[in-house]
Protein backbone atom coordinates (compact mmCIF):
# COMPACT_ATOMS: atom_id res chain seq x y z
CA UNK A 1 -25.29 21.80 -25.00
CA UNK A 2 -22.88 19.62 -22.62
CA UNK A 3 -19.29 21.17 -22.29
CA UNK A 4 -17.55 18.08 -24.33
CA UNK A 5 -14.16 17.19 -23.00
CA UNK A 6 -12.34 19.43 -26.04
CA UNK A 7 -13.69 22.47 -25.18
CA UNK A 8 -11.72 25.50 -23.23
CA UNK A 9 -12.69 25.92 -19.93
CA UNK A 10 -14.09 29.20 -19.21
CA UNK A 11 -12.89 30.27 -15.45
CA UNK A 12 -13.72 34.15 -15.53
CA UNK A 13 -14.84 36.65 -18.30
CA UNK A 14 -10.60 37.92 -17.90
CA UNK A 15 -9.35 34.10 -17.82
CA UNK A 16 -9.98 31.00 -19.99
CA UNK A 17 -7.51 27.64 -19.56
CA UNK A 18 -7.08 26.36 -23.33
CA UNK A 19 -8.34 22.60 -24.12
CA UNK A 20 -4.82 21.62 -24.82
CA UNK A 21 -3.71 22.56 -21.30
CA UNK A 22 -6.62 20.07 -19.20
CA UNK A 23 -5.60 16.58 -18.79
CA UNK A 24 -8.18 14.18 -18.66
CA UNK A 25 -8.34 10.49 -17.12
CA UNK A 26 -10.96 7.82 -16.70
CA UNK A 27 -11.61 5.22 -14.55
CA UNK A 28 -13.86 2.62 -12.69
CA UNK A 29 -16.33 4.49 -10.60
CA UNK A 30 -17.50 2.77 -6.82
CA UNK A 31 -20.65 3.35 -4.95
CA UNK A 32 -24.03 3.58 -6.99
CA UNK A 33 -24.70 2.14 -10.41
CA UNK A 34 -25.57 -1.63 -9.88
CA UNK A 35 -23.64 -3.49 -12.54
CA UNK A 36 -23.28 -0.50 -14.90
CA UNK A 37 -20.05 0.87 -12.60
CA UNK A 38 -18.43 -2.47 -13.22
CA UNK A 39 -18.12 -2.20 -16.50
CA UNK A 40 -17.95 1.74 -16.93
CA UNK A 41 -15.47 4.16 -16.73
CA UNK A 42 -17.76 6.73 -15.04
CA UNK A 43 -15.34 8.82 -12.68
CA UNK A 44 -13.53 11.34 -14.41
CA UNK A 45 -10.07 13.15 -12.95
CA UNK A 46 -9.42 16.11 -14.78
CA UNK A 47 -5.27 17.92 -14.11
CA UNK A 48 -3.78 21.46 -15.14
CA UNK A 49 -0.61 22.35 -15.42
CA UNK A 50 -0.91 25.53 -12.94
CA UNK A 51 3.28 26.38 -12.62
CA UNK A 52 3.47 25.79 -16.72
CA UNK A 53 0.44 27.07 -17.45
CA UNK A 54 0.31 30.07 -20.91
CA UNK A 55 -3.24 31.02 -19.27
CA UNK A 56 -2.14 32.58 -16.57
CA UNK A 57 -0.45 35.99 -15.90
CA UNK A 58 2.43 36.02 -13.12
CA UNK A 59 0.62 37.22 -10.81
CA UNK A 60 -1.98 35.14 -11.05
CA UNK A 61 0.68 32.68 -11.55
CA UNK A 62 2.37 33.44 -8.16
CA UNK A 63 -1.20 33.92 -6.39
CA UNK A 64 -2.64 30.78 -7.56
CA UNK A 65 0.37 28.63 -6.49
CA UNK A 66 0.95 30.24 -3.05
CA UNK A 67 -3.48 29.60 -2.19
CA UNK A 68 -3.26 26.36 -3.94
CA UNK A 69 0.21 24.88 -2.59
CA UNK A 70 -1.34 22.04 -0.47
CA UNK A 71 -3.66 20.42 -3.77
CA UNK A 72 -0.75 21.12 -5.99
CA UNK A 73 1.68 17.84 -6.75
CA UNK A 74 4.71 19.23 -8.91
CA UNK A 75 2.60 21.42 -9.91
CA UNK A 76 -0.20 20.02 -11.08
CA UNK A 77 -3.95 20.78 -9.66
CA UNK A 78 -6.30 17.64 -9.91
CA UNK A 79 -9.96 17.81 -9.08
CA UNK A 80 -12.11 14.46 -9.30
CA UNK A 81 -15.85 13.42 -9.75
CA UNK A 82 -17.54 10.43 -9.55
CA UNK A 83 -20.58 11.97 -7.86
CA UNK A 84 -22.91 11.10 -10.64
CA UNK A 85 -23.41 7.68 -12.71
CA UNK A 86 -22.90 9.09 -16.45
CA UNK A 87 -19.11 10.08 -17.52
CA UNK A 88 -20.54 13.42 -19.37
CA UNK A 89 -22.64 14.86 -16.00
CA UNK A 90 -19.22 13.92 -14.40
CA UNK A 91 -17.31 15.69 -17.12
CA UNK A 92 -19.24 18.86 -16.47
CA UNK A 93 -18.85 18.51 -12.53
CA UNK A 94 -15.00 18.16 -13.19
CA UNK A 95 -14.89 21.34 -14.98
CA UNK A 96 -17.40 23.28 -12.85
CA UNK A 97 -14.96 21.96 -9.53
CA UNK A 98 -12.02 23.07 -11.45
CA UNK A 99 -13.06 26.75 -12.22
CA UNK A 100 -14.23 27.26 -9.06
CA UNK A 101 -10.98 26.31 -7.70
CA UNK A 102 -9.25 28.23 -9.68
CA UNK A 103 -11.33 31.50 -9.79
CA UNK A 104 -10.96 31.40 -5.97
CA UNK A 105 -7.63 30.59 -5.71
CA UNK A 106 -6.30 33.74 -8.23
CA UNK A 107 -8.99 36.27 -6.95
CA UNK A 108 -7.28 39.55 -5.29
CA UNK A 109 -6.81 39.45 -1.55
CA UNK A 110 -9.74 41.38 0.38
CA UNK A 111 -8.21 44.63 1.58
CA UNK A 112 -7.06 44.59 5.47
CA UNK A 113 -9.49 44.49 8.06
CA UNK A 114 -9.51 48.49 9.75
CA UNK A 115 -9.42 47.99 13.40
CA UNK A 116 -12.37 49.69 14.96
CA UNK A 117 -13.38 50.71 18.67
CA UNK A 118 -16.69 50.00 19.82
CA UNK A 119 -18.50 52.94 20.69
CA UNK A 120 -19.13 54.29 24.19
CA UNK A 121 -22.83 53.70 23.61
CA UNK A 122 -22.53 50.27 22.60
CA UNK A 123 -20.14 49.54 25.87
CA UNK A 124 -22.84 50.80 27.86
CA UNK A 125 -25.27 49.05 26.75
CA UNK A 126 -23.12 45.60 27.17
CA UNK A 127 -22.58 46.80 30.65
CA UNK A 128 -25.81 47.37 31.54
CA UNK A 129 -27.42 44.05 29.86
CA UNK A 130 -24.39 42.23 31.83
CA UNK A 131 -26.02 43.68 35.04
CA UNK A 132 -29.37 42.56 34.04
CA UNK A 133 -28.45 39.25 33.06
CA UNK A 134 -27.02 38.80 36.57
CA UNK A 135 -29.54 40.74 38.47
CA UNK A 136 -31.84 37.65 37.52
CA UNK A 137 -29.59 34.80 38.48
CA UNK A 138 -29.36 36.72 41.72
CA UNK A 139 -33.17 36.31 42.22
CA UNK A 140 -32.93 32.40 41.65
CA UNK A 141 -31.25 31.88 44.35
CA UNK A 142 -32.44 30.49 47.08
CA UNK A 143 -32.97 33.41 50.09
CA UNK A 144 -30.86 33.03 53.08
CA UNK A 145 -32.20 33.57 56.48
């Protein structure tokens, strides 16, 4: 079954955005369709509430505003599709775009990088492949007399 338009959107198994907080709008879609995108209102924009949002715990809160802070306007994260030429497979992309964003945007941040030193073995063998590598430009060259 489709995901209809009044259904919560499921981001993670710890996070689900209620119905009543998606926004949805419809409009005129360009590019493929022949006459059908003149008359249809095929692209779909679909907006949440991220700073006002009940879904959300602070932290998440906090996270998700600080990753998303250039796509948010007052607020406000809008994804858009008009990839596809029916309103319901663009419906679906909307919402898929939308969890994605924000399943990224309020996962953890990987832990820091431990700075390593490659080993003497390893800096040998770089030195030696360097020599190599120039031991046979040195052959191209032409001889001199």
């Amino acid at each position: 079954m489709a995901a209809d338009v009044g259904d919560d959107l499921r981001v993670s198994p710890a996070l689900t955005i209620p119905a009543a907080e998606l926004g949805w709008r419809f409009s005129r879609s360009s590019g493929a369709g022949g006459q059908h995108v003149n008359t249809s209102d095929t692209r779909v924009e679909l907006s949440w509430n991220v700073a006002d949002s009940e879904a959300l715990s602070a932290t998440q809160r906090s996270r998700a505003i600080r990753n998303l802070r250039t796509s948010l306007v007052d607020g406000v994260l809008t994804v858009a599709a008009s990839d596809r030429r029916s309103q319901l497979r663009n419906r679906e992309i909307a919402r898929a775009r939308l969890a994605d964003t924000v399943a990224e945007a309020i996962a953890p941040p990987p832990p820091p990088r431990r700075a390593t030193r490659p080993s003497r073995a390893s800096q040998q063998r770089r030195v030696e492949a360097k020599k190599r590598r120039s031991q046979t430009k040195q052959l191209r060259q032409r001889p001199t007399d």
